[in-house]
PDB file of N, CA and C in Angstrom:
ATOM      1  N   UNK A   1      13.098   6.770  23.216  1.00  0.00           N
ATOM      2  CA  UNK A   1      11.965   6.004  23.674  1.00  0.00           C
ATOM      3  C   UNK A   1      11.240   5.330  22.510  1.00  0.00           C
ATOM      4  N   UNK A   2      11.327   5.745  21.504  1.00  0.00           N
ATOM      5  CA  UNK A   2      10.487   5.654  20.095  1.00  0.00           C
ATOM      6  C   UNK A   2      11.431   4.579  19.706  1.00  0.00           C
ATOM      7  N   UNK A   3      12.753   4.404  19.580  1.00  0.00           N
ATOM      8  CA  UNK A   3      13.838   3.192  19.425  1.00  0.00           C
ATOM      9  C   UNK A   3      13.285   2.105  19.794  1.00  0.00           C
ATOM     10  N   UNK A   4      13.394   2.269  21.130  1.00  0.00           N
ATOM     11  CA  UNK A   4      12.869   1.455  22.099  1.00  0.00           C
ATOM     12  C   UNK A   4      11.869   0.156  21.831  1.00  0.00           C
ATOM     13  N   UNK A   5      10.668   1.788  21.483  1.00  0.00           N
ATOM     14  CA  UNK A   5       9.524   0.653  21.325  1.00  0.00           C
ATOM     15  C   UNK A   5       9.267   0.151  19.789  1.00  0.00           C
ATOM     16  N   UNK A   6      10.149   0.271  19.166  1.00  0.00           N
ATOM     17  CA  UNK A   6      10.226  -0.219  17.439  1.00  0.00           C
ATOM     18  C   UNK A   6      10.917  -1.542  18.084  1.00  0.00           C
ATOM     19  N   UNK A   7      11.873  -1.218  18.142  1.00  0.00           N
ATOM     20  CA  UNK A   7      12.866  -2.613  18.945  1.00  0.00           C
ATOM     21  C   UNK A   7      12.299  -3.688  19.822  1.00  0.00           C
ATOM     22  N   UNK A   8      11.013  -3.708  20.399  1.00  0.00           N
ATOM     23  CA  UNK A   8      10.411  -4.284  21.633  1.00  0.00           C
ATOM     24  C   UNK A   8       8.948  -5.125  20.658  1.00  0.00           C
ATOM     25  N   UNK A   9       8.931  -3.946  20.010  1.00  0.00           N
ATOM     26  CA  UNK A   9       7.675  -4.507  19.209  1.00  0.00           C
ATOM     27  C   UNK A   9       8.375  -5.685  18.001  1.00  0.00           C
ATOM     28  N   UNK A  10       9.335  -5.027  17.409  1.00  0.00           N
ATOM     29  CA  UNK A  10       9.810  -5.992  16.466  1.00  0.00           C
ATOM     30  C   UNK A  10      10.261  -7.133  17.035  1.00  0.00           C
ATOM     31  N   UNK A  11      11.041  -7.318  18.416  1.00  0.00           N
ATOM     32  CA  UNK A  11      11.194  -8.607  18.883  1.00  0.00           C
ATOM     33  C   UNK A  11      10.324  -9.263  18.865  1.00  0.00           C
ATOM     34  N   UNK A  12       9.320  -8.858  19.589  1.00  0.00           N
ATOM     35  CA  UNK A  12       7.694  -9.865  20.184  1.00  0.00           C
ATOM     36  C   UNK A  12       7.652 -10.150  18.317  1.00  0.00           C
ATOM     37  N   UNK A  13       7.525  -9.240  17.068  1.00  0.00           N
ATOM     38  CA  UNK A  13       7.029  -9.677  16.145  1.00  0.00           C
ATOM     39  C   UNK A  13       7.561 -10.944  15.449  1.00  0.00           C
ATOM     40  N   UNK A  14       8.796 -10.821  15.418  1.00  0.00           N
ATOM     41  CA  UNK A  14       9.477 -11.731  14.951  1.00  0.00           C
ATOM     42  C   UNK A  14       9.749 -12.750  16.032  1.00  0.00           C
ATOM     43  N   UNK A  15       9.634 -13.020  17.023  1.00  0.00           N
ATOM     44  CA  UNK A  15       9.407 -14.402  17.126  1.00  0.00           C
ATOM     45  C   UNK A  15       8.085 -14.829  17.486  1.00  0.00           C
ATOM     46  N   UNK A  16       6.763 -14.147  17.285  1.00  0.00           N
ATOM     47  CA  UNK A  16       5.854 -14.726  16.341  1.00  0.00           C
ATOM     48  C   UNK A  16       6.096 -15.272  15.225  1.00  0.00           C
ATOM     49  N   UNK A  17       6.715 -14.091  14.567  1.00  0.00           N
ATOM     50  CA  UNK A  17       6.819 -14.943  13.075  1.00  0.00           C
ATOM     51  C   UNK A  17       8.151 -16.686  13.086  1.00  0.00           C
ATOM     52  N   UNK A  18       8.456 -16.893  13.933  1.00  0.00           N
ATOM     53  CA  UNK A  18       9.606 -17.867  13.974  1.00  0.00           C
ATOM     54  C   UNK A  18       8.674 -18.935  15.131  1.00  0.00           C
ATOM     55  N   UNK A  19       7.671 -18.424  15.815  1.00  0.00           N
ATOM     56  CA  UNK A  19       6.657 -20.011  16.413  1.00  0.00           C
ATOM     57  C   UNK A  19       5.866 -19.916  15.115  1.00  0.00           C
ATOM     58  N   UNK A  20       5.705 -19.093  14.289  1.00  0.00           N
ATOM     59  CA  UNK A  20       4.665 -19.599  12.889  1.00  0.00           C
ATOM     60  C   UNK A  20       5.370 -20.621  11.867  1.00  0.00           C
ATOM     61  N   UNK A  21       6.602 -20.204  11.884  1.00  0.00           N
ATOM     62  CA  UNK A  21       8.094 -20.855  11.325  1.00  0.00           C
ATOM     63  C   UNK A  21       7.637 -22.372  11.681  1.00  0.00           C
ATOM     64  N   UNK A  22       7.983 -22.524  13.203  1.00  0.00           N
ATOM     65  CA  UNK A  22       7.823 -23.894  13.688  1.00  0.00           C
ATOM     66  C   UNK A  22       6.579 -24.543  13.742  1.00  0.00           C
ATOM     67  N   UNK A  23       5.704 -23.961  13.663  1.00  0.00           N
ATOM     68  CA  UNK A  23       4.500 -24.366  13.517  1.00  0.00           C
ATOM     69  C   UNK A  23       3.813 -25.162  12.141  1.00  0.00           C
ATOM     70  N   UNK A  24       4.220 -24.558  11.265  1.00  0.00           N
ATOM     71  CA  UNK A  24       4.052 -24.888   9.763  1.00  0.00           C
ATOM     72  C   UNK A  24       5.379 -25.776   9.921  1.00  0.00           C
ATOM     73  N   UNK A  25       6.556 -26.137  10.200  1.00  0.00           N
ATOM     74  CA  UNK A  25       7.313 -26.940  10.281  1.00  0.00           C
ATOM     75  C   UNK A  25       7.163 -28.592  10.340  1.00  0.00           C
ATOM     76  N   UNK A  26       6.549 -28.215  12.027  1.00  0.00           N
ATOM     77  CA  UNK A  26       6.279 -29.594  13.058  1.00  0.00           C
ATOM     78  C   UNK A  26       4.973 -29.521  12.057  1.00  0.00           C
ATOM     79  N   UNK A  27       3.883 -29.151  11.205  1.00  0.00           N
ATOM     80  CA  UNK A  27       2.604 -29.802  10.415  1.00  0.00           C
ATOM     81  C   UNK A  27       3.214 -30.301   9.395  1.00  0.00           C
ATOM     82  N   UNK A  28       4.363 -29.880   8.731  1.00  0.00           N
ATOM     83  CA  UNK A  28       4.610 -30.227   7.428  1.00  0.00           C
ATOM     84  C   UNK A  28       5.452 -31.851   7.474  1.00  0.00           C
ATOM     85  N   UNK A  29       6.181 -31.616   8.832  1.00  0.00           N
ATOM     86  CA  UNK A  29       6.722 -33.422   8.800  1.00  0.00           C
ATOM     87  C   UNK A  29       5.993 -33.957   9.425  1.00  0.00           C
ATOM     88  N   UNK A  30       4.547 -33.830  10.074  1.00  0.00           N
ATOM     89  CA  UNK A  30       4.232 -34.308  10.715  1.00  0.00           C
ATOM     90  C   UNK A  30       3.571 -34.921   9.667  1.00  0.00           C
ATOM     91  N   UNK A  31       2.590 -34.149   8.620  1.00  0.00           N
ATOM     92  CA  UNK A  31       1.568 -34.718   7.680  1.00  0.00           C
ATOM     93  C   UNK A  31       2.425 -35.280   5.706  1.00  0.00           C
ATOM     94  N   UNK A  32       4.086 -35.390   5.796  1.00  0.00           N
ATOM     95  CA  UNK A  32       4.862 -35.413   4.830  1.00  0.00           C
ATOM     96  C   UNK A  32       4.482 -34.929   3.783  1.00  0.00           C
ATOM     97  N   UNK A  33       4.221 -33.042   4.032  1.00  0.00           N
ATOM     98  CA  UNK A  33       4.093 -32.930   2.771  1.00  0.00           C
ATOM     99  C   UNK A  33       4.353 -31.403   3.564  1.00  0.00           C
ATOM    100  N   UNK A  34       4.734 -30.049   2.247  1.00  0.00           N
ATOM    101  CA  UNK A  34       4.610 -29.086   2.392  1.00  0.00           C
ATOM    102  C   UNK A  34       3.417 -28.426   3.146  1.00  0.00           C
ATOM    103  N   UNK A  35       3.343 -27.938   3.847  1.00  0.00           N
ATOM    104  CA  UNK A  35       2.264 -27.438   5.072  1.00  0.00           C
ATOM    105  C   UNK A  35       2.547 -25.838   5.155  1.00  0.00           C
ATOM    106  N   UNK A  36       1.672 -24.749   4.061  1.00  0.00           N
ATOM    107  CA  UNK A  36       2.309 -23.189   4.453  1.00  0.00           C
ATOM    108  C   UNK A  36       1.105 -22.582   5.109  1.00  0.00           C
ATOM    109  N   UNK A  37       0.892 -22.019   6.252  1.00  0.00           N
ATOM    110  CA  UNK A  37      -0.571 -21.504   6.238  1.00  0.00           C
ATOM    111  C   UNK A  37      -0.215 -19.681   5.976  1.00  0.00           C
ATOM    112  N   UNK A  38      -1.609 -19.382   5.343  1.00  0.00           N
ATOM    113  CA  UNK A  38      -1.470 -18.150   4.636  1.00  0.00           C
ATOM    114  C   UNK A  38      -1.649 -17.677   6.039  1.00  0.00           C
ATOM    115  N   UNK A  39      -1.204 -15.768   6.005  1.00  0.00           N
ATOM    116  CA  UNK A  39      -1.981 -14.963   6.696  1.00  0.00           C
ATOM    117  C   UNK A  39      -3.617 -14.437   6.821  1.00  0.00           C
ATOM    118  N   UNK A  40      -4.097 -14.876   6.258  1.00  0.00           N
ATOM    119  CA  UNK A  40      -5.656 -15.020   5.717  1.00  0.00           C
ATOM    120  C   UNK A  40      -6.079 -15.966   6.854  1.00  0.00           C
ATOM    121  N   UNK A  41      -5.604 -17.231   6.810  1.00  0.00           N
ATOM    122  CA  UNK A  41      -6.362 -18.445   7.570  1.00  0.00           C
ATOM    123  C   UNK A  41      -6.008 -18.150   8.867  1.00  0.00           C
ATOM    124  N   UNK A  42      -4.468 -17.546   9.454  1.00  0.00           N
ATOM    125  CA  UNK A  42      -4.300 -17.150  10.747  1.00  0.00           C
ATOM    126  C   UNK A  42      -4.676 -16.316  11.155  1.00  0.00           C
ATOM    127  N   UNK A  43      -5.378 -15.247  10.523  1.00  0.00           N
ATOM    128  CA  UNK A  43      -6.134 -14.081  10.747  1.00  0.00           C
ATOM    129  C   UNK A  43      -7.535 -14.282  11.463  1.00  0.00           C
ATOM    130  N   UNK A  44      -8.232 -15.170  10.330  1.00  0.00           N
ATOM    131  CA  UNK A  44      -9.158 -15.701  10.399  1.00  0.00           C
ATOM    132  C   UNK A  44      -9.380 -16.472  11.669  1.00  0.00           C
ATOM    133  N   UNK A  45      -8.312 -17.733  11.850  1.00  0.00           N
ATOM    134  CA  UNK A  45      -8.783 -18.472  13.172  1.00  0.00           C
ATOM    135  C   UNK A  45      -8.747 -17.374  14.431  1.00  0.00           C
ATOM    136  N   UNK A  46      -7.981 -16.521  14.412  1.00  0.00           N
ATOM    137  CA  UNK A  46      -7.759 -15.591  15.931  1.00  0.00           C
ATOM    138  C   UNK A  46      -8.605 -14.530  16.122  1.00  0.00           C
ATOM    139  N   UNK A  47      -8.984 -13.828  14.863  1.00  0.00           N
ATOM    140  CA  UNK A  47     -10.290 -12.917  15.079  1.00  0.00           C
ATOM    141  C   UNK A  47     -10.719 -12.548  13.504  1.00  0.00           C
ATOM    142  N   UNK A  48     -11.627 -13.637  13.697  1.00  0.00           N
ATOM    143  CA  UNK A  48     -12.691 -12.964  12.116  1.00  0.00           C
ATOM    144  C   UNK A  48     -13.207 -12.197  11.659  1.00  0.00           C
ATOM    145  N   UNK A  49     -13.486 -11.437  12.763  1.00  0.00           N
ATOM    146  CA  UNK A  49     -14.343 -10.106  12.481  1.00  0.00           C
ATOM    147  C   UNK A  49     -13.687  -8.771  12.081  1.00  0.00           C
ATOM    148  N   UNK A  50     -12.064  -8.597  12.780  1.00  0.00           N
ATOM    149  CA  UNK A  50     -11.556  -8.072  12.414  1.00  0.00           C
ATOM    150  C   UNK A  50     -10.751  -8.221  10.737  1.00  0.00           C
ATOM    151  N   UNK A  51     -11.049  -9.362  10.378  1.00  0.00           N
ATOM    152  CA  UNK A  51     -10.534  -9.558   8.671  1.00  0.00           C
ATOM    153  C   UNK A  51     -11.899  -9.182   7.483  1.00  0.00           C
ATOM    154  N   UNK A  52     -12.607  -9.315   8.579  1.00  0.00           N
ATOM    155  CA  UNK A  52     -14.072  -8.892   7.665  1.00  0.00           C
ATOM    156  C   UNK A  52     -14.150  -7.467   7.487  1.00  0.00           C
ATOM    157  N   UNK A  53     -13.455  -6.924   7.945  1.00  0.00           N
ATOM    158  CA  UNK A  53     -13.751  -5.496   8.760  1.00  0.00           C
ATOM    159  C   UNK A  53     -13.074  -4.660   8.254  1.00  0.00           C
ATOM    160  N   UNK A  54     -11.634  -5.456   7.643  1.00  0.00           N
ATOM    161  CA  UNK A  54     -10.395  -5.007   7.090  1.00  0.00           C
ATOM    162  C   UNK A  54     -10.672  -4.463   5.698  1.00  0.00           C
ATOM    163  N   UNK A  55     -11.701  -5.344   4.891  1.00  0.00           N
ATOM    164  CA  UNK A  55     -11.411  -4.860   3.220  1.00  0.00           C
ATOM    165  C   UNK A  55     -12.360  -3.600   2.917  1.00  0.00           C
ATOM    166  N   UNK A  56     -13.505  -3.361   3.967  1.00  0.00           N
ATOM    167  CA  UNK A  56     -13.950  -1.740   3.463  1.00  0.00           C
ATOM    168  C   UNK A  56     -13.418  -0.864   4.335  1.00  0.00           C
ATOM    169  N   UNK A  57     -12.499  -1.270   5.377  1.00  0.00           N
ATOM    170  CA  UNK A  57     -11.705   0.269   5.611  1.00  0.00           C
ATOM    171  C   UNK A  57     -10.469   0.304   5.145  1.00  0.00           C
ATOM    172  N   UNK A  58     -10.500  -0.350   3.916  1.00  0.00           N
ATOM    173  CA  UNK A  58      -8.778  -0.063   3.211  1.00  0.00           C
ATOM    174  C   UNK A  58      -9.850   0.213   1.700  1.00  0.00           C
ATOM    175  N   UNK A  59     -10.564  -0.322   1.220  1.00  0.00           N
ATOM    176  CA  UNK A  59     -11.282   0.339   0.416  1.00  0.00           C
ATOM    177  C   UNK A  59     -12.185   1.621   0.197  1.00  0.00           C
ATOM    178  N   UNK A  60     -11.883   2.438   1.295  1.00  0.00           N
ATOM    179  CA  UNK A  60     -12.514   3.717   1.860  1.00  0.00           C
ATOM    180  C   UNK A  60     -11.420   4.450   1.721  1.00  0.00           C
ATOM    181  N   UNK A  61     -10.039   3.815   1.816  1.00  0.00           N
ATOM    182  CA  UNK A  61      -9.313   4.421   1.821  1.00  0.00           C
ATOM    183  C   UNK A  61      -8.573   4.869   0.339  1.00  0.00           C
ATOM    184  N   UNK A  62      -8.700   3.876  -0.197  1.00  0.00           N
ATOM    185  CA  UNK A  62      -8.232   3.435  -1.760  1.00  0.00           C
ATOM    186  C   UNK A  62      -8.367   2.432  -2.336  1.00  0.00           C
ATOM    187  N   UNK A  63      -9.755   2.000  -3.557  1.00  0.00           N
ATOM    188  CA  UNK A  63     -10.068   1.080  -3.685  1.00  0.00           C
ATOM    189  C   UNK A  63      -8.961   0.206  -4.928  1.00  0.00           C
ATOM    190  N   UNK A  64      -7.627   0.677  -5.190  1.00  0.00           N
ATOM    191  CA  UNK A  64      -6.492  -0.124  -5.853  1.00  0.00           C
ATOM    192  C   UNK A  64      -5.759  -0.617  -4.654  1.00  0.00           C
ATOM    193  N   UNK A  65      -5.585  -0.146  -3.788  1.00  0.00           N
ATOM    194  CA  UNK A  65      -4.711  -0.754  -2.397  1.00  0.00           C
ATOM    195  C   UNK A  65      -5.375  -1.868  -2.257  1.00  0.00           C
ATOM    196  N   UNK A  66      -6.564  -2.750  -2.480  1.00  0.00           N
ATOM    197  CA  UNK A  66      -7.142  -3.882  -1.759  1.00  0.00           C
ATOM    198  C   UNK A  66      -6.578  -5.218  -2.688  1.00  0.00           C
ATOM    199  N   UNK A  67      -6.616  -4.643  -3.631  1.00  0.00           N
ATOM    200  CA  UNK A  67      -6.571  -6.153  -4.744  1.00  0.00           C
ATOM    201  C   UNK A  67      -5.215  -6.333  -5.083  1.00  0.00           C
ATOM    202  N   UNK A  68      -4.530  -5.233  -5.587  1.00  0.00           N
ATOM    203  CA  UNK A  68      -2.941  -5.480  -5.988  1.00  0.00           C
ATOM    204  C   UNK A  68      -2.168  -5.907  -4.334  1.00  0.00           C
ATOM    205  N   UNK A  69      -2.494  -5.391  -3.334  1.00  0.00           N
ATOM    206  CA  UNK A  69      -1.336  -4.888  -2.359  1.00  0.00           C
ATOM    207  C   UNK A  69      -1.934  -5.913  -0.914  1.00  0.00           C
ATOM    208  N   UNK A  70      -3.491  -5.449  -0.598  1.00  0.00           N
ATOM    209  CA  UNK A  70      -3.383  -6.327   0.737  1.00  0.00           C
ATOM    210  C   UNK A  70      -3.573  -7.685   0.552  1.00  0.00           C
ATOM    211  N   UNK A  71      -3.975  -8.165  -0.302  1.00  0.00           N
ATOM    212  CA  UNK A  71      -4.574  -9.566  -0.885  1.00  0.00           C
ATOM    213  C   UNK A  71      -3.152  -9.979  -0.635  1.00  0.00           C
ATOM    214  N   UNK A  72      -2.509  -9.736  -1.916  1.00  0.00           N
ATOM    215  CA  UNK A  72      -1.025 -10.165  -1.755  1.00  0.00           C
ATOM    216  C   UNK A  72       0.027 -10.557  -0.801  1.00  0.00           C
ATOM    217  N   UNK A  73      -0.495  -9.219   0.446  1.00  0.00           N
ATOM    218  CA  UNK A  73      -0.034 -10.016   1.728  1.00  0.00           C
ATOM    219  C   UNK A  73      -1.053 -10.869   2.494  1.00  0.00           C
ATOM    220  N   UNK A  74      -2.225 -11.048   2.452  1.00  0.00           N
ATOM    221  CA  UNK A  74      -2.759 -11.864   3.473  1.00  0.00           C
ATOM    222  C   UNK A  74      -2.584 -13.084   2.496  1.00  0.00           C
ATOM    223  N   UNK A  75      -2.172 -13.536   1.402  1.00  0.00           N
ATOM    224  CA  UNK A  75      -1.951 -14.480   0.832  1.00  0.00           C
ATOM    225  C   UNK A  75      -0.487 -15.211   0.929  1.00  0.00           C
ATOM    226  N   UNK A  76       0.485 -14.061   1.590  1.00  0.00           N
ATOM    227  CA  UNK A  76       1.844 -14.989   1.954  1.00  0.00           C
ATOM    228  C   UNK A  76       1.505 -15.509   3.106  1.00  0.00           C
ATOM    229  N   UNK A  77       2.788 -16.471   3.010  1.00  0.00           N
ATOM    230  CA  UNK A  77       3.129 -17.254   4.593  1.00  0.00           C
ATOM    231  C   UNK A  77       3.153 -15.960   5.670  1.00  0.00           C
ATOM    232  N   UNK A  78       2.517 -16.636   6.725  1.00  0.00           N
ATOM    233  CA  UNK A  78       2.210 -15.883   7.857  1.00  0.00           C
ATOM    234  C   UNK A  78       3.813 -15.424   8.441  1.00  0.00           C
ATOM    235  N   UNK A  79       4.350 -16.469   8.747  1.00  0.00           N
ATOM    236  CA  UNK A  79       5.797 -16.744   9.003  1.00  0.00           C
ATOM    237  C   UNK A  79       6.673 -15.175   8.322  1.00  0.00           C
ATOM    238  N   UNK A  80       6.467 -15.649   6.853  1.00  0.00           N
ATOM    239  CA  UNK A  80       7.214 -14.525   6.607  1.00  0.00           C
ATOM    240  C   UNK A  80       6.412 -12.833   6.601  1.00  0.00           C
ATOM    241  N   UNK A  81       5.491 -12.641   6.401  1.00  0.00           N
ATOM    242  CA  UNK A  81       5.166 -11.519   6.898  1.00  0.00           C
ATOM    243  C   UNK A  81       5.577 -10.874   8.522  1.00  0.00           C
ATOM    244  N   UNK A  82       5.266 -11.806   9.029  1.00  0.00           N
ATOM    245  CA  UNK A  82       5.955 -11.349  10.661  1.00  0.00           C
ATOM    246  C   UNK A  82       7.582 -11.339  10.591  1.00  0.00           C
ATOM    247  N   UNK A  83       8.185 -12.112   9.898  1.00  0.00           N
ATOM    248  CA  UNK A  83       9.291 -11.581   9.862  1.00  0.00           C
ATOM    249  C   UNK A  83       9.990 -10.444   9.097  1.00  0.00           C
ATOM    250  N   UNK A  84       9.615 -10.315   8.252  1.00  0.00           N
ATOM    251  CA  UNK A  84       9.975  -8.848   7.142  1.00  0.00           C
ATOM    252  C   UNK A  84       8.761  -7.909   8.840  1.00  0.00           C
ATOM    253  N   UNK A  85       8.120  -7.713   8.518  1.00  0.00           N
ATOM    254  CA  UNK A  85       8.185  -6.901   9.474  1.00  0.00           C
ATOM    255  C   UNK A  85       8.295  -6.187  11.002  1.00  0.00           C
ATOM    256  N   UNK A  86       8.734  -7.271  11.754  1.00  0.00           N
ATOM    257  CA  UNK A  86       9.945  -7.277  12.369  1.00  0.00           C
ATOM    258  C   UNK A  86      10.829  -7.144  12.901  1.00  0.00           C
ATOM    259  N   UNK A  87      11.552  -7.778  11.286  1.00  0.00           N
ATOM    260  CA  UNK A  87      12.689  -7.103  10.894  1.00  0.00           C
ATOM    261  C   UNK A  87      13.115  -5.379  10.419  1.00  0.00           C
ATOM    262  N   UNK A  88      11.781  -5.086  10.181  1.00  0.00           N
ATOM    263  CA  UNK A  88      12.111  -3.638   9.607  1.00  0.00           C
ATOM    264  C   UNK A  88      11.397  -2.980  10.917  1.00  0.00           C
ATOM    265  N   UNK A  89      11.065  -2.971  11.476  1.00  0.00           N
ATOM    266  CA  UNK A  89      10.695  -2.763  12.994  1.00  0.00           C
ATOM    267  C   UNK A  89      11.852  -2.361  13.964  1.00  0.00           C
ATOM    268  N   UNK A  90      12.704  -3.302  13.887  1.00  0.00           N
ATOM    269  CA  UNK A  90      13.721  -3.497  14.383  1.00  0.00           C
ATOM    270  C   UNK A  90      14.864  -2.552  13.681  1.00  0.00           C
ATOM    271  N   UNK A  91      15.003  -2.741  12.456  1.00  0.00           N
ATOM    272  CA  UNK A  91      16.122  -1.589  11.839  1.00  0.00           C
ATOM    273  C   UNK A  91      15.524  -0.359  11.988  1.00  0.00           C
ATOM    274  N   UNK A  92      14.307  -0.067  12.139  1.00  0.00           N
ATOM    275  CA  UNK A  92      14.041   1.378  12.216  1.00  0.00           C
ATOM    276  C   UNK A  92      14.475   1.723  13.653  1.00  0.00           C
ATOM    277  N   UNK A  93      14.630   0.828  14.961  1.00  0.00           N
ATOM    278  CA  UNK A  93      14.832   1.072  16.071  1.00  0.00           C
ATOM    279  C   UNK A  93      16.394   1.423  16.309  1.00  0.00           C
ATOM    280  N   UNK A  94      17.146   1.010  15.477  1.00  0.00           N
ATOM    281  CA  UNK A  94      18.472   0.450  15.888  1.00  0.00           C
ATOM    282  C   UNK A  94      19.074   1.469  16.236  1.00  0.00           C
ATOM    283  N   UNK A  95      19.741   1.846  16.572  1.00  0.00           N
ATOM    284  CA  UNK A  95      21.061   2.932  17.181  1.00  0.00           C
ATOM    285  C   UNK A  95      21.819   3.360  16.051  1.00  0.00           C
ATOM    286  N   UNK A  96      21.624   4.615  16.163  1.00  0.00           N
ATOM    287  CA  UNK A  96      22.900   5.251  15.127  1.00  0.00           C
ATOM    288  C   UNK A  96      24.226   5.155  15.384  1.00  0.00           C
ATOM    289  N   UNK A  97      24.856   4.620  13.939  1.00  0.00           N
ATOM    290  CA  UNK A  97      26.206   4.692  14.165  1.00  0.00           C
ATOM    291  C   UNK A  97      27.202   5.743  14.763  1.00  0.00           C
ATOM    292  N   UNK A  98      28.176   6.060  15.217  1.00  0.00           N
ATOM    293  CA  UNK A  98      28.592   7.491  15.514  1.00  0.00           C
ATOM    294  C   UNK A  98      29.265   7.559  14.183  1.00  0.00           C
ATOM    295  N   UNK A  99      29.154   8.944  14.288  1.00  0.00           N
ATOM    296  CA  UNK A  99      29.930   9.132  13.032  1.00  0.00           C
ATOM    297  C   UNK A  99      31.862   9.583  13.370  1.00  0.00           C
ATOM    298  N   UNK A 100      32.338   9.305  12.090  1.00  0.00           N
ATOM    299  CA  UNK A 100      34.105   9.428  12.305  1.00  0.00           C
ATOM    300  C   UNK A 100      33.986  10.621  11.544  1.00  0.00           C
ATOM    301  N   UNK A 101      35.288  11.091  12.373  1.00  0.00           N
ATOM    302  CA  UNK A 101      36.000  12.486  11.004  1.00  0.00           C
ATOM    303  C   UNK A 101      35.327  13.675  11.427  1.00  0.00           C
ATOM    304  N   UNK A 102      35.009  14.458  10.329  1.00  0.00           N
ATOM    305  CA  UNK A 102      34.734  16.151  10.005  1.00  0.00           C
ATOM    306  C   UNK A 102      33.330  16.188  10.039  1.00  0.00           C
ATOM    307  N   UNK A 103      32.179  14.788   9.940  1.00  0.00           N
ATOM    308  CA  UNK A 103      31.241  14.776   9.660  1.00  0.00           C
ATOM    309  C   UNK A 103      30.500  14.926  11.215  1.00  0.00           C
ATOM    310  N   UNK A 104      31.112  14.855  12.198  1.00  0.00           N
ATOM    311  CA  UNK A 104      30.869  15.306  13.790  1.00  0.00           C
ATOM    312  C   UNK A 104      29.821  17.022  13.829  1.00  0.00           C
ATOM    313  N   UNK A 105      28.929  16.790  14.468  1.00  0.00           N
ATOM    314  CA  UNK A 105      27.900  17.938  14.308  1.00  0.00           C
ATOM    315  C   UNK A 105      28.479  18.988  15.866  1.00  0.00           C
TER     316      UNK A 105
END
């Protein structure tokens, strides 16, 4: 069940992250020029309060986690954050291989 919902969640995530893909796409030929929007500004337009909200309960938590680590991601492409995670969403869901041979439990 826990597969499942790694697998269900990582779908919906990643193709968020692939309409963010197209989104920054269709702006970038639309306006001929590179067009990336951070995770910061998409955060921001969909709920502000929750990004305001974000840097003293990760600084409560550990005030080196804010500057080296979350900055860093709300500063990549939105696009690719939803896809790296995902993607690892998704491999954590995946089905175990069976195993061959002697290694059978």
């Amino acid at each position: 069940m826990i597969r499942f919902l790694f697998r269900f969640l990582g779908l919906w995530i990643l193709a968020a992250g692939f309409v963010f893909l197209v989104y920054d796409g269709t702006k970038s030929i639309a306006s001929n020029a590179i067009f990336i929007t951070r995770l910061n500004d998409s955060w921001n337009a969909i709920h502000a309060t929750s990004l305001a909200s974000l840097e003293p309960a990760v600084k409560s938590v550990s005030p080196w986690l804010w500057d080296p680590v979350v900055t860093s991601i709300l500063t990549a492409p939105t696009w690719s954050v939803f896809g790296v995670l995902g993607a690892i969403l998704i491999l954590l869901g995946r089905r175990k291989k069976p195993l061959i041979g002697y290694a059978r439990g």
